[in-house]
N, C-alpha and C. Protein backbone atom coordinates (compact mmCIF):
# COMPACT_ATOMS: atom_id res chain seq x y z
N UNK A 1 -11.95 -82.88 236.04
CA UNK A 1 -12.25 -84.28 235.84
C UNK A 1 -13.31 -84.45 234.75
N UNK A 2 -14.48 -83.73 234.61
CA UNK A 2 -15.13 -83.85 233.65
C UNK A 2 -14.97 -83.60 232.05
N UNK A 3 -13.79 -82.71 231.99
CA UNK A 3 -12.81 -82.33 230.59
C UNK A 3 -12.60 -84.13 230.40
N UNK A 4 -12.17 -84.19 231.08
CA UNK A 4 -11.15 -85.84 231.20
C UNK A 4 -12.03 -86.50 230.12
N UNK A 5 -13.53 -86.77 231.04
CA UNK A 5 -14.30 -87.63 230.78
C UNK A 5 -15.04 -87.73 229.59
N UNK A 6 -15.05 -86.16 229.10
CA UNK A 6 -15.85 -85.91 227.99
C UNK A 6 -14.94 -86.11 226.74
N UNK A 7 -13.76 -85.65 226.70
CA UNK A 7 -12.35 -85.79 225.87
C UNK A 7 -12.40 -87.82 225.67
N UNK A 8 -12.43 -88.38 226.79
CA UNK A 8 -12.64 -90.00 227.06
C UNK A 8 -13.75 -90.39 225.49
N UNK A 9 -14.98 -89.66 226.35
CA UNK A 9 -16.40 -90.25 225.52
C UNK A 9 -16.05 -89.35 223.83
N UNK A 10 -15.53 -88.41 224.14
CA UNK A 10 -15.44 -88.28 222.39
C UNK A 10 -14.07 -89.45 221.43
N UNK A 11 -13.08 -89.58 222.57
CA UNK A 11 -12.55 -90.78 221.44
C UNK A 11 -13.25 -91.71 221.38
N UNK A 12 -14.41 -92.23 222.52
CA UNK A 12 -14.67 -93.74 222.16
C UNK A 12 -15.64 -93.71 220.82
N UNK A 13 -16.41 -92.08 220.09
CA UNK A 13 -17.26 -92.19 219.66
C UNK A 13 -16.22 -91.93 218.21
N UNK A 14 -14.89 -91.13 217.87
CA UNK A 14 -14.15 -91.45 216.94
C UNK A 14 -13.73 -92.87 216.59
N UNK A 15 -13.11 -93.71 218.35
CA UNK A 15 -13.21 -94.77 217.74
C UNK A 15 -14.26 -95.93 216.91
N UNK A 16 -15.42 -95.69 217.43
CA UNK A 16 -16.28 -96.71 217.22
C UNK A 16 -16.80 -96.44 215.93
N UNK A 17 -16.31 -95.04 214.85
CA UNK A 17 -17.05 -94.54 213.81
C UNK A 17 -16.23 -95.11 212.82
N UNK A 18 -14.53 -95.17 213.32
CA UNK A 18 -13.57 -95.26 212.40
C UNK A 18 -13.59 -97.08 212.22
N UNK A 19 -13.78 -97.74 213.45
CA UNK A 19 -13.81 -99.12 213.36
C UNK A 19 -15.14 -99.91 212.73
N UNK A 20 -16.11 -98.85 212.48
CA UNK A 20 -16.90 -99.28 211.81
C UNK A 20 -16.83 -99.31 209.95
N UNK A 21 -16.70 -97.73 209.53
CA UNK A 21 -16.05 -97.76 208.73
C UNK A 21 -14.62 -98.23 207.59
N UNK A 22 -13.88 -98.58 208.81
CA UNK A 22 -12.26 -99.16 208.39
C UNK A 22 -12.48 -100.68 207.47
N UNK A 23 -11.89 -100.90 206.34
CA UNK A 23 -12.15 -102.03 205.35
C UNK A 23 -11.12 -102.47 206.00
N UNK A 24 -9.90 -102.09 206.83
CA UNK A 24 -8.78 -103.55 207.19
C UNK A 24 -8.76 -104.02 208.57
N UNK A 25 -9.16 -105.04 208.42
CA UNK A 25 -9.86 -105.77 209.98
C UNK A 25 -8.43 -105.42 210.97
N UNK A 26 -7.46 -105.69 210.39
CA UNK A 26 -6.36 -105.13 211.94
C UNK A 26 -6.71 -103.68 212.48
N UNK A 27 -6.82 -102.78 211.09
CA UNK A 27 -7.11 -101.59 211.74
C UNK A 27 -8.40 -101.28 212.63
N UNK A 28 -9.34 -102.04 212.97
CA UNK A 28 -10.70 -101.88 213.55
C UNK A 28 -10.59 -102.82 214.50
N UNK A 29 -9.67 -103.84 214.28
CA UNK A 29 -9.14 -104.41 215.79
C UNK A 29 -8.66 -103.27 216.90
N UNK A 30 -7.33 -103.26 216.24
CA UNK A 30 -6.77 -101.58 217.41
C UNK A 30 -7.82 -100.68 217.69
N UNK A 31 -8.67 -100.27 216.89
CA UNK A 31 -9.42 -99.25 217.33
C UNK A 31 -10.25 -99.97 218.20
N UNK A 32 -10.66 -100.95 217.71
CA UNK A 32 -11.93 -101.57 219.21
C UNK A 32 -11.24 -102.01 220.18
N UNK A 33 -9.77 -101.78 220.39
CA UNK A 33 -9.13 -101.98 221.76
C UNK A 33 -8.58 -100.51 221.92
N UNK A 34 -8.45 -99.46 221.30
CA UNK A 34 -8.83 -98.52 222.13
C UNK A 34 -10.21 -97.92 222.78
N UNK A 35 -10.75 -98.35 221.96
CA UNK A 35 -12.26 -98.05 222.26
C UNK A 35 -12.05 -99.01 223.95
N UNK A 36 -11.59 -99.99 223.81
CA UNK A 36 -12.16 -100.84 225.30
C UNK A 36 -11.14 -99.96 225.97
N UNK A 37 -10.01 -99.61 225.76
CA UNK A 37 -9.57 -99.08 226.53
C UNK A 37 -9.85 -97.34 227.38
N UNK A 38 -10.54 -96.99 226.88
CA UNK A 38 -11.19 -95.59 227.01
C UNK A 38 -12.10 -95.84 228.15
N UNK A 39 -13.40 -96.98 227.40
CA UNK A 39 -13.63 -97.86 228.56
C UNK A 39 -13.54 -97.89 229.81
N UNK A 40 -12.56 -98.38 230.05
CA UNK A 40 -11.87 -98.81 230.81
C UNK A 40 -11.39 -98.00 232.39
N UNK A 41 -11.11 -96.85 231.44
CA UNK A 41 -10.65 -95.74 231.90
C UNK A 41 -11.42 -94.98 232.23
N UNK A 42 -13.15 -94.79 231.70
CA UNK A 42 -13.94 -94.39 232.02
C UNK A 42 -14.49 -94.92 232.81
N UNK A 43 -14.64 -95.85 233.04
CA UNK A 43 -15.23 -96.36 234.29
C UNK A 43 -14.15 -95.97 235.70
N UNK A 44 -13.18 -96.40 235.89
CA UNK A 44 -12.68 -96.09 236.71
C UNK A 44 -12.17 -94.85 237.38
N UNK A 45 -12.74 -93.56 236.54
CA UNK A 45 -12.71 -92.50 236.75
C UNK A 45 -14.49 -92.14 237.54
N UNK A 46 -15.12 -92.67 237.22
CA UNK A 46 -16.43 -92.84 237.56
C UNK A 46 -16.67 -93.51 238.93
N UNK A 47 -15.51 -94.71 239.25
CA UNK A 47 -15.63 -94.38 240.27
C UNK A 47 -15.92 -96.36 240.02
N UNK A 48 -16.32 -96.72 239.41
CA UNK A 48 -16.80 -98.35 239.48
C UNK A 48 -15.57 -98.96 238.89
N UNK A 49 -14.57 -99.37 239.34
CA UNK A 49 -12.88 -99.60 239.21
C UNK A 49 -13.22 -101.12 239.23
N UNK A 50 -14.16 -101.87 239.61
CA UNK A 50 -14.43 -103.36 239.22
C UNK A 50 -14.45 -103.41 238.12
N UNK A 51 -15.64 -102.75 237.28
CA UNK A 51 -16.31 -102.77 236.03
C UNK A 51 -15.09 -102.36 235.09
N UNK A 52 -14.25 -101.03 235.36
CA UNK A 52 -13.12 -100.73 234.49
C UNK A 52 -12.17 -101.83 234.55
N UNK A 53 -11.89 -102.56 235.75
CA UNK A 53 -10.52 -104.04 235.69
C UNK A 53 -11.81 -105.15 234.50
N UNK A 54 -12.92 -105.23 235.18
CA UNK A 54 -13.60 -106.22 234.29
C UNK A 54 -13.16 -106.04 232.70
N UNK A 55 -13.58 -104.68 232.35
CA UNK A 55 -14.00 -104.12 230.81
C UNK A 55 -12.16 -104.41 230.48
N UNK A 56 -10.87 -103.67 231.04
CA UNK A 56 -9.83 -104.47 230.51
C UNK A 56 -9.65 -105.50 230.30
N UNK A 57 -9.94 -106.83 231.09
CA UNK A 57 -9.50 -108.13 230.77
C UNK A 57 -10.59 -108.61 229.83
N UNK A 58 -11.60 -108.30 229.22
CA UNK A 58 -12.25 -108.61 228.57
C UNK A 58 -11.86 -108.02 226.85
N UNK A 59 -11.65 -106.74 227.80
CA UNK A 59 -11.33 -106.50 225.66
C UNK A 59 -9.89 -106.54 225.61
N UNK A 60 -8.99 -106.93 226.64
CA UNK A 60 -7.69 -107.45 226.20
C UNK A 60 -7.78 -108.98 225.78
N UNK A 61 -8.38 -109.45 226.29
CA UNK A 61 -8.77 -111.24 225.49
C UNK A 61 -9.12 -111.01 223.96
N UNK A 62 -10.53 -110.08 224.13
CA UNK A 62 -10.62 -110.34 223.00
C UNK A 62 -10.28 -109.77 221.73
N UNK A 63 -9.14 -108.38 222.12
CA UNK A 63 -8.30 -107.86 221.40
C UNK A 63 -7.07 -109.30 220.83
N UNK A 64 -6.47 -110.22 221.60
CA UNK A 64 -5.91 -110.72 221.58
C UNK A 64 -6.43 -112.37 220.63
N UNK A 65 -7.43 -112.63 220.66
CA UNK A 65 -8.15 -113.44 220.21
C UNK A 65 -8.39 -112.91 218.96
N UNK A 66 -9.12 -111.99 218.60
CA UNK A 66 -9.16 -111.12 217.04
C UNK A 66 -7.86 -111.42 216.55
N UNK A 67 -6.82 -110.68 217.10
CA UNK A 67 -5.64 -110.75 216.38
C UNK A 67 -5.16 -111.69 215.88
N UNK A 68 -5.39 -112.85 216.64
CA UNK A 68 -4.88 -114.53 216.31
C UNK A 68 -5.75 -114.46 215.31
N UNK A 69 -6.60 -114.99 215.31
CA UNK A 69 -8.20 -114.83 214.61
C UNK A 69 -7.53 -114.44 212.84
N UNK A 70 -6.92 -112.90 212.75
CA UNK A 70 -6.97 -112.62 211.56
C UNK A 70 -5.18 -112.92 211.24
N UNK A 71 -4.76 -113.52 212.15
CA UNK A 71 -3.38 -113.73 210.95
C UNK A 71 -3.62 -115.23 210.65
N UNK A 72 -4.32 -116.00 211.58
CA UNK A 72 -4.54 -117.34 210.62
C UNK A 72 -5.42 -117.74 209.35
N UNK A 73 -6.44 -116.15 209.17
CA UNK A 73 -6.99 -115.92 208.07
C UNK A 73 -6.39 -115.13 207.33
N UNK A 74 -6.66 -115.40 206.04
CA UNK A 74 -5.97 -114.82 204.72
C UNK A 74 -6.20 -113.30 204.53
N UNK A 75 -5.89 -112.49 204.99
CA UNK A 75 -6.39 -110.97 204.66
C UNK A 75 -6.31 -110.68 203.32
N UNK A 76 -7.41 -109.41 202.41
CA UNK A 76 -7.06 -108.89 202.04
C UNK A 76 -8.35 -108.10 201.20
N UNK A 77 -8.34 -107.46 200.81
CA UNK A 77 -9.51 -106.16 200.49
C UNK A 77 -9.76 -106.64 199.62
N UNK A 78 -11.35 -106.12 198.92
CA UNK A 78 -12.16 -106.49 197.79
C UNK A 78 -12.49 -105.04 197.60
N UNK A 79 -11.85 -104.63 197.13
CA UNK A 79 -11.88 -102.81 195.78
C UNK A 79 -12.33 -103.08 194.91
């Protein structure tokens, strides 16, 4: 179980490096909803299965809200 957990905490720390770094806002969307989803999963392996249902419906909103968010805005990179 602790492989699990540590394998868990190293994607959330790939994700959160790559979504920081990433210039295309969809791509740092997905990643900050895997990131919630790791989350998610970490908690409920931990044992606090409130906090992991909480942490899903929260970053599924606001995975879902981002997304709206950037197709009614104009995308596109400044290189």
């Amino acid at each position: 179980m602790e492989f699990v957990q540590i394998a868990l905490l190293l994607v959330q720390m790939v994700c959160a490096v790559l979504a920081l770094t990433s210039r295309d806002l969809m791509v740092a969307v997905i990643l900050f909803a895997a990131f919630s989803f790791c989350s998610a999963l970490l908690f409920a392996m931990m044992g606090a299965v409130d906090v992991g249902f909480t942490e899903a419906i929260i970053g599924t909103a606001t995975t879902l809200f981002y997304v709206a968010v950037i197709y009614r805005v104009e995308r596109r990179s400044s290189a």
